[in-house]
Structure formats: structure tokens, C-alpha cells
C-alpha atoms as a PDB file:
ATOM      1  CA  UNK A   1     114.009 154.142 104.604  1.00  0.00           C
ATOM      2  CA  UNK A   2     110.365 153.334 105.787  1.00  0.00           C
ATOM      3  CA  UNK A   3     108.240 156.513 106.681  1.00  0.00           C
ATOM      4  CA  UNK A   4     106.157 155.764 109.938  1.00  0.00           C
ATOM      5  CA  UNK A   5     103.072 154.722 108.301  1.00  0.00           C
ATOM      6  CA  UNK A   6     104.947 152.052 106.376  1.00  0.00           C
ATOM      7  CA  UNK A   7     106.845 150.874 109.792  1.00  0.00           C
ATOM      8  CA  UNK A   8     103.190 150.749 111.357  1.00  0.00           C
ATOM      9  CA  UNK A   9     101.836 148.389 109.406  1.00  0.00           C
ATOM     10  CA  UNK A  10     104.871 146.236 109.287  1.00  0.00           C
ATOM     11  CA  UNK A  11     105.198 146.399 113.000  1.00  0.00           C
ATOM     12  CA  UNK A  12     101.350 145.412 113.505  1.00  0.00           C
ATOM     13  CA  UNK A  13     101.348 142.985 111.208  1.00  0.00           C
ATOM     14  CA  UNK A  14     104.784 141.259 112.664  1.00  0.00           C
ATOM     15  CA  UNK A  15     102.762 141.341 115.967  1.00  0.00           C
ATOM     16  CA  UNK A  16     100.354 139.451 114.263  1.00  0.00           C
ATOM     17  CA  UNK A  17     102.262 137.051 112.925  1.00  0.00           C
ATOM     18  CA  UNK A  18     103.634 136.209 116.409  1.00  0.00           C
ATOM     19  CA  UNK A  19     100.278 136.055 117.722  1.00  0.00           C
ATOM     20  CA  UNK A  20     100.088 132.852 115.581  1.00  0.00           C
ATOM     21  CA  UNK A  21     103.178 131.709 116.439  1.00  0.00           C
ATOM     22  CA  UNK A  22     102.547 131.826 119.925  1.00  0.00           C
ATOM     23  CA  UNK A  23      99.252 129.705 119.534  1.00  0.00           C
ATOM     24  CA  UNK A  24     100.914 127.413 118.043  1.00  0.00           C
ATOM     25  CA  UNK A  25     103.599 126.915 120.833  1.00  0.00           C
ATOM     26  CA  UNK A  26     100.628 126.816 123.268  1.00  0.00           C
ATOM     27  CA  UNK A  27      98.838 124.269 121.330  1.00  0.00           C
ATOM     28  CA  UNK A  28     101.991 121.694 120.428  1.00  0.00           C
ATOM     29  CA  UNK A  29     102.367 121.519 124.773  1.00  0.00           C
ATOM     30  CA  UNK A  30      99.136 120.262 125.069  1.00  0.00           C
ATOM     31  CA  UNK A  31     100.213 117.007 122.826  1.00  0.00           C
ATOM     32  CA  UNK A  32     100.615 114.260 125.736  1.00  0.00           C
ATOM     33  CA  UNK A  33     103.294 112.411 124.465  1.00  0.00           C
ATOM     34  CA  UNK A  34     103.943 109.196 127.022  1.00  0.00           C
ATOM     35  CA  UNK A  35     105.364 111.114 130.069  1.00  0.00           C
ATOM     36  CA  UNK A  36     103.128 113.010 132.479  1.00  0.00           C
ATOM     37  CA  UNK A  37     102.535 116.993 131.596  1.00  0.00           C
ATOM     38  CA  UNK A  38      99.687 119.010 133.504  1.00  0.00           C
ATOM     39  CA  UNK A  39      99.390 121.298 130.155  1.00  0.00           C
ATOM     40  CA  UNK A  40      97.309 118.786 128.276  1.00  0.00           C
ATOM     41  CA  UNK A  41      94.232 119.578 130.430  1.00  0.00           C
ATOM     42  CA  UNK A  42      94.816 123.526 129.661  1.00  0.00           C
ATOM     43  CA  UNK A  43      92.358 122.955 126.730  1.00  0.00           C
ATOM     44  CA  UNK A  44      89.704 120.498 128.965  1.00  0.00           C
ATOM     45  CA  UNK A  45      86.811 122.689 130.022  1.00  0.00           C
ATOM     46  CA  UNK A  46      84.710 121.116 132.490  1.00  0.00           C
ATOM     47  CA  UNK A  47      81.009 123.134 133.600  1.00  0.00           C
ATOM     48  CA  UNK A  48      81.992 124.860 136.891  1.00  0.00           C
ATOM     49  CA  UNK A  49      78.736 126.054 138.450  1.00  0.00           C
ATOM     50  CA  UNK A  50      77.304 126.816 134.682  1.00  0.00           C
ATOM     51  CA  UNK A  51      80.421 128.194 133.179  1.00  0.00           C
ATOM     52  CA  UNK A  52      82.379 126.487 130.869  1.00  0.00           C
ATOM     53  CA  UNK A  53      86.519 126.482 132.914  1.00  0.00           C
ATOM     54  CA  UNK A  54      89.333 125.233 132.095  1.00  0.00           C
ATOM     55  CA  UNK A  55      90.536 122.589 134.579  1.00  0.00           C
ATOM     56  CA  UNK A  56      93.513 124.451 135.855  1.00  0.00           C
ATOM     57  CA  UNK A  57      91.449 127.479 136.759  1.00  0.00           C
ATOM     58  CA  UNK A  58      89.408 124.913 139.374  1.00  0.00           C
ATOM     59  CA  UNK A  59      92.026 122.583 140.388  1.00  0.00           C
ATOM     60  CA  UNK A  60      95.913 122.007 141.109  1.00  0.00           C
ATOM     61  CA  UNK A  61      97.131 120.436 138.129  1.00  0.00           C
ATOM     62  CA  UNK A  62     100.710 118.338 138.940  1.00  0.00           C
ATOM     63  CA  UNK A  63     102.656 115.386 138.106  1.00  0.00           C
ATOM     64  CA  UNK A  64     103.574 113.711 140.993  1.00  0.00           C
ATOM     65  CA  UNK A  65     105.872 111.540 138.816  1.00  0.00           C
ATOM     66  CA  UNK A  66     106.582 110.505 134.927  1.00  0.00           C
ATOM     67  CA  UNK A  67     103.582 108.286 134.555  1.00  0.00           C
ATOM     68  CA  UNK A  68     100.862 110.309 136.848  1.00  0.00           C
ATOM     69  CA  UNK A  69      98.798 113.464 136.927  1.00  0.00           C
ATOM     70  CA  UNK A  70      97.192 114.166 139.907  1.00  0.00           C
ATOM     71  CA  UNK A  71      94.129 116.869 139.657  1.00  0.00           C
ATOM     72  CA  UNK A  72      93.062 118.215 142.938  1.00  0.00           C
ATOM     73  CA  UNK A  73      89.773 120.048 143.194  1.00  0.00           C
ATOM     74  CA  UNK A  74      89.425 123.204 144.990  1.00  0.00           C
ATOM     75  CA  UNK A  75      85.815 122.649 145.833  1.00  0.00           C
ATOM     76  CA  UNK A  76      84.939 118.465 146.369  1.00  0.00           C
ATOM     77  CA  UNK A  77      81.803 118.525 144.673  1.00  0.00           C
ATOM     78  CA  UNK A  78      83.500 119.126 141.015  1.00  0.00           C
ATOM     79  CA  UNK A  79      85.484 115.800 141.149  1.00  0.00           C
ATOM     80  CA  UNK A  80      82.452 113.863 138.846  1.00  0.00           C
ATOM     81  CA  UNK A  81      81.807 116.731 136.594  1.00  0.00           C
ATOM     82  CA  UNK A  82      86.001 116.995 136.311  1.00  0.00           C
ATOM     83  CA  UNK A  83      86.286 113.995 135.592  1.00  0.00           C
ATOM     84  CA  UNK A  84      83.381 113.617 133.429  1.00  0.00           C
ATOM     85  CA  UNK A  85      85.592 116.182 131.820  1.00  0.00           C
ATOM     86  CA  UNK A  86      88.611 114.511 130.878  1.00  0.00           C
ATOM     87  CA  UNK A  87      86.876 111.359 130.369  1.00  0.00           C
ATOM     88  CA  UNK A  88      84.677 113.337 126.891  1.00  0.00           C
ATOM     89  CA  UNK A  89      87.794 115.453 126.170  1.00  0.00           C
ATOM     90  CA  UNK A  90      89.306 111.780 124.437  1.00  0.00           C
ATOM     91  CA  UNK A  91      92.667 112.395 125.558  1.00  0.00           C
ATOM     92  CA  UNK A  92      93.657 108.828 125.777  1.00  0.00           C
ATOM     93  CA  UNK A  93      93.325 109.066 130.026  1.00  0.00           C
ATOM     94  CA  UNK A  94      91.172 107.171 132.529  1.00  0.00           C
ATOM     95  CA  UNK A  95      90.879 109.136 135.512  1.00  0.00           C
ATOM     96  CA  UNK A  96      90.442 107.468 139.003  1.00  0.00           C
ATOM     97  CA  UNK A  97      89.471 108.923 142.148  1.00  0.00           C
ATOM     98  CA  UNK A  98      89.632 108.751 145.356  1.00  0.00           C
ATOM     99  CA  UNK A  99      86.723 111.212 146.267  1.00  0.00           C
ATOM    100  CA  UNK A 100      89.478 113.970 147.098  1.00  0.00           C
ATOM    101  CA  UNK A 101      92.097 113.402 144.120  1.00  0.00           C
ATOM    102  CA  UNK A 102      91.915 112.851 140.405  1.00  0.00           C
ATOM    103  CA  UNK A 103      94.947 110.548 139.267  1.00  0.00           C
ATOM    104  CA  UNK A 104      95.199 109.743 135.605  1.00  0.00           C
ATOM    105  CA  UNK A 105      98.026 107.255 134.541  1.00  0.00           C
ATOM    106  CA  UNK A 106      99.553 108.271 131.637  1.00  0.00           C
ATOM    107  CA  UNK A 107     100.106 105.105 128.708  1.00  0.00           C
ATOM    108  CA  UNK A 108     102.773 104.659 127.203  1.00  0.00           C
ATOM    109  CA  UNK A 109     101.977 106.306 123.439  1.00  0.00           C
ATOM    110  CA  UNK A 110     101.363 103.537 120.445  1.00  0.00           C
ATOM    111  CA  UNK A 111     103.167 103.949 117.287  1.00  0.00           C
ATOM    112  CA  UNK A 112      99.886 104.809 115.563  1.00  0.00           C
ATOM    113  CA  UNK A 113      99.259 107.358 118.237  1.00  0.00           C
ATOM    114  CA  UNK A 114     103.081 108.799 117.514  1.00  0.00           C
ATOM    115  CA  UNK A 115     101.761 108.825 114.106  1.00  0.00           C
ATOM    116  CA  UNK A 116      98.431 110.579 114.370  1.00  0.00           C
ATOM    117  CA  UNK A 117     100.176 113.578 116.756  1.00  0.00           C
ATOM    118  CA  UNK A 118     102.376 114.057 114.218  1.00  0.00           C
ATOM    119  CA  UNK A 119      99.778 114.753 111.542  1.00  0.00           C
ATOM    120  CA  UNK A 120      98.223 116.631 114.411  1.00  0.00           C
ATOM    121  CA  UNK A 121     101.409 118.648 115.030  1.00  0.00           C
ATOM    122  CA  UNK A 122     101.799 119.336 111.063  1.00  0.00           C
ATOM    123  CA  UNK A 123      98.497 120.100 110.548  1.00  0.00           C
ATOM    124  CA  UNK A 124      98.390 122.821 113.662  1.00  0.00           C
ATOM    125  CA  UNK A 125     101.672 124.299 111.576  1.00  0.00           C
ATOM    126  CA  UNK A 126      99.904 124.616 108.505  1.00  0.00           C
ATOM    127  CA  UNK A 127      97.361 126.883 110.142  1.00  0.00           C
ATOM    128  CA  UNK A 128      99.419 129.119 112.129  1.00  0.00           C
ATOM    129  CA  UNK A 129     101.407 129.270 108.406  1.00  0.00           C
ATOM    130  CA  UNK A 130      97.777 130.331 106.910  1.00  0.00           C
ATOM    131  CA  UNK A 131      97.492 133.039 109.258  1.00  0.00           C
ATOM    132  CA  UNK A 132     100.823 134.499 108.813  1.00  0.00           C
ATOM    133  CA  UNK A 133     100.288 134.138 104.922  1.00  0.00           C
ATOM    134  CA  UNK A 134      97.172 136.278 105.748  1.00  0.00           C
ATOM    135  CA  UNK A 135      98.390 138.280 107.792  1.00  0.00           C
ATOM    136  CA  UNK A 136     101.166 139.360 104.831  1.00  0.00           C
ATOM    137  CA  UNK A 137      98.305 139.549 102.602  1.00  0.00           C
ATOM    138  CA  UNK A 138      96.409 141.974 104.136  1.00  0.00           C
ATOM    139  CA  UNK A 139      99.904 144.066 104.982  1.00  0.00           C
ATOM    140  CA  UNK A 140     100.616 143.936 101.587  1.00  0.00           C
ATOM    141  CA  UNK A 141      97.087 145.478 100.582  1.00  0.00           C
ATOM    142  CA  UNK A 142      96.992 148.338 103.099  1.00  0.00           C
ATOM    143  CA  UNK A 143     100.800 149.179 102.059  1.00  0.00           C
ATOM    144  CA  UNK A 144      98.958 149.549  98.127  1.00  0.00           C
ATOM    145  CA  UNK A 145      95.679 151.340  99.720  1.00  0.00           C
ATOM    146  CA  UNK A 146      98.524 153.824 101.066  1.00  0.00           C
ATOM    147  CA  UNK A 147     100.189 154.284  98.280  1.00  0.00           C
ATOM    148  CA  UNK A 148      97.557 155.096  96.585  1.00  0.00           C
ATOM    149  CA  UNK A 149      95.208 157.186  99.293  1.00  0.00           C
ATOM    150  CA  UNK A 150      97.968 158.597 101.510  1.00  0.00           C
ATOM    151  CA  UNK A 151     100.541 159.364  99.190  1.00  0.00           C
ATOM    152  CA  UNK A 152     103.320 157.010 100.055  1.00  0.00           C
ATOM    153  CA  UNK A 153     105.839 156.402  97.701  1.00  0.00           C
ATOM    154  CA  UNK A 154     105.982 153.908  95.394  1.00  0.00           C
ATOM    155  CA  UNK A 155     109.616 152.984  96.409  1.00  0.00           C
ATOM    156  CA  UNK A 156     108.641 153.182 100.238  1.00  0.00           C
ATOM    157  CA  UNK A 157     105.851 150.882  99.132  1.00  0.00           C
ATOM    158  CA  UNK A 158     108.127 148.348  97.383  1.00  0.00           C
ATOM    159  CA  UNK A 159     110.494 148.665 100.327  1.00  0.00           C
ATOM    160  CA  UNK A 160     107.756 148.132 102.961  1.00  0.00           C
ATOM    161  CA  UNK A 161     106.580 144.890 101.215  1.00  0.00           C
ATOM    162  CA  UNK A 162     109.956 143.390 101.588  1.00  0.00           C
ATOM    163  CA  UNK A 163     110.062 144.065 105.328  1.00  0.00           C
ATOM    164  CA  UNK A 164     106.935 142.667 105.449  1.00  0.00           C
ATOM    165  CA  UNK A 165     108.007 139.215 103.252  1.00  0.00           C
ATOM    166  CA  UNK A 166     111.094 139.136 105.832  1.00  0.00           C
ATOM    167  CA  UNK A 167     108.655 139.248 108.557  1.00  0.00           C
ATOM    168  CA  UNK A 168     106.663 136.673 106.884  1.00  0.00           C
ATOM    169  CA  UNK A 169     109.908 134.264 105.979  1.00  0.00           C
ATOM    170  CA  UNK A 170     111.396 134.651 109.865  1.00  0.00           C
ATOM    171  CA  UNK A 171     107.829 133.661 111.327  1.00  0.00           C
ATOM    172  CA  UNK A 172     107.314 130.967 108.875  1.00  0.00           C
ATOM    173  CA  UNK A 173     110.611 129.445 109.911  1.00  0.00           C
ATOM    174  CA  UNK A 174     109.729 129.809 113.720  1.00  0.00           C
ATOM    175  CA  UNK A 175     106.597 127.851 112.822  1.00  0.00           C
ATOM    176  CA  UNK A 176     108.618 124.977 110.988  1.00  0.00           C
ATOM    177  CA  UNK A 177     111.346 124.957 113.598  1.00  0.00           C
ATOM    178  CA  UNK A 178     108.661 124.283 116.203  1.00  0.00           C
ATOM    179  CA  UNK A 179     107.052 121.380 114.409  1.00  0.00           C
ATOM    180  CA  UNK A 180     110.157 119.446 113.590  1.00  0.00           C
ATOM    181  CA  UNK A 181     110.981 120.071 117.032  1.00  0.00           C
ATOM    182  CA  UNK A 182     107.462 118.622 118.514  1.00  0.00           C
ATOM    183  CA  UNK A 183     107.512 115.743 115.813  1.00  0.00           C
ATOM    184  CA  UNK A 184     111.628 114.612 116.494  1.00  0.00           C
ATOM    185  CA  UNK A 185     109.921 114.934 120.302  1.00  0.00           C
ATOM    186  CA  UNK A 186     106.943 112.866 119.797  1.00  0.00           C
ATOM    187  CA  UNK A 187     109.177 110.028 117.811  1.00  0.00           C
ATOM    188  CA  UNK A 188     111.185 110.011 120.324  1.00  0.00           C
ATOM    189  CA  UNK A 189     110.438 106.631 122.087  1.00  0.00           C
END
């Protein structure tokens, strides 16, 4: 049975761990993968009025159908600097407008671009996996800093560190379920 010291850390550090996990499901939606998806300009920062914004905080995003995105301005005078944008964030998109509206056809993907999202997608994994290997890490050193300093047991310690690698194993699955779920989606022609 964990005391509530041990529990602590292995709580905090599962929170981490989805933390990571959560970035990473953020990140894989911003993929475009052939069909229209306002998430991919989540991460496109354009310079509204001298600070650096995100293009759905200063426009409606939508897809008006499977091949468009349609990016509306709130304020006119942003359209240029929008689309100036989109145009250096090398998404694979040529925006047109109309002087009110922002459309961006969306290309069917190449096999080479399949290829390179899902290196992309892997590589993304990896790093969420680096910070939940961390993340264990550094649970595993203040469960021996507690042992030692706070007087935990040294069977609550061992105990605690295999909560923690369960944590660890369950978030590192989450992480590869995601990616082979993103890659079967991006081969999917």
C-alpha cells in the first residue's frame, strides 16, 4: 500500500505524462492529410497589430467542403499579413482572396508527402515517449530522495516505482496507439 507521499508523486508525475500525451494528440491534428481540416492553421501565427496570434484567434476558420478552407478575417485589413501567414508557414497551401475571404484548396497529398508525415508523425511520438521516459526518471529519483530524506520505506519505495513503470507502460502505449492510428490515417489514400 502506497503512503500519500508515494501516491503524490505517482499521481503528478501520471499528470505529466498525459500532459505529453495530450500534445501529441494536438500536434498529429494539425497534419493536413488531403481533405480539408481548419486545425492545421492552429499552429500558423500571423503578426496581429505586433503580437504574434494564432489564426483562429483572428479569423473564422471552416471548411466549406472536402477540398476548401475558407479563413474569414474579423478585421479586413489582416487578410495580406494572414495570408502572408500561411503562405511562410510551408503547409503545402496557396491561399486566394477575394479581399473579404481567404480560400485555400487543399491538394490532394503525394506519396512522398504520405511518406514524410509519417516520419513526421513517428518522430512527434518519439518525443512525447522522451518526455514520459523523463518524466519516470525524475519520479523514480524523488521516490529514492524520499526514501532516503523522509523516511519512506524501502518496500513502499519499490512498490511506488512499479506504479510509476505502469504509469509509464499505459502512456507509452497511448502514444503508440495514436501514431499507428495517424500513420494507417495518413496512408490511407
Amino acid at each position: 500500500m502506497l503512503d500519500a507521499k508515494a501516491k503524490e508523486i505517482v499521481n503528478g508525475i501520471d499528470d505529466k505524462m498525459q500532459e505529453a500525451v495530450m500534445f501529441l494528440e494536438e500536434d498529429l491534428k494539425t497534419y493536413r492529410l488531403g481533405k480539408a481540416n481548419p486545425s492545421v492553421f492552429n499552429n500558423v501565427v500571423a503578426n496581429y497589430y505586433g503580437t504574434p496570434t494564432p489564426i483562429p484567434q483572428m479569423a473564422s476558420v471552416s471548411a466549406p467542403d472536402a477540398k476548401t478552407l475558407a479563413i474569414q478575417p474579423w478585421d479586413k485589413g489582416m487578410i495580406k499579413i494572414i495570408e502572408k501567414a500561411i503562405i511562410d508557414a510551408n503547409l503545402g497551401l496557396t491561399p486566394q482572396n477575394n479581399g473579404e475571404i481567404i480560400r485555400c484548396t487543399v491538394p490532394a497529398l503525394t506519396e512522398e508527402r504520405r511518406k514524410d508525415l509519417v516520419k513526421k508523425a513517428k518522430a512527434s511520438g518519439e518525443n512525447a515517449k522522451v518526455v514520459v521516459r523523463n518524466a519516470r526518471r525524475e519520479a523514480i529519483d524523488m521516490l529514492k530522495k524520499a526514501e532516503k530524506n523522509d523516511g519512506m520505506s524501502e518496500d513502499t519505495e519499490k512498490e511506488a516505482e512499479n506504479e510509476v513503470q505502469k504509469v509509464t507502460d499505459k502512456n507509452i502505449k497511448v502514444i503508440d496507439d495514436l501514431v499507428a492510428a495517424k500513420e494507417k490515417e495518413i496512408l490511407t489514400v
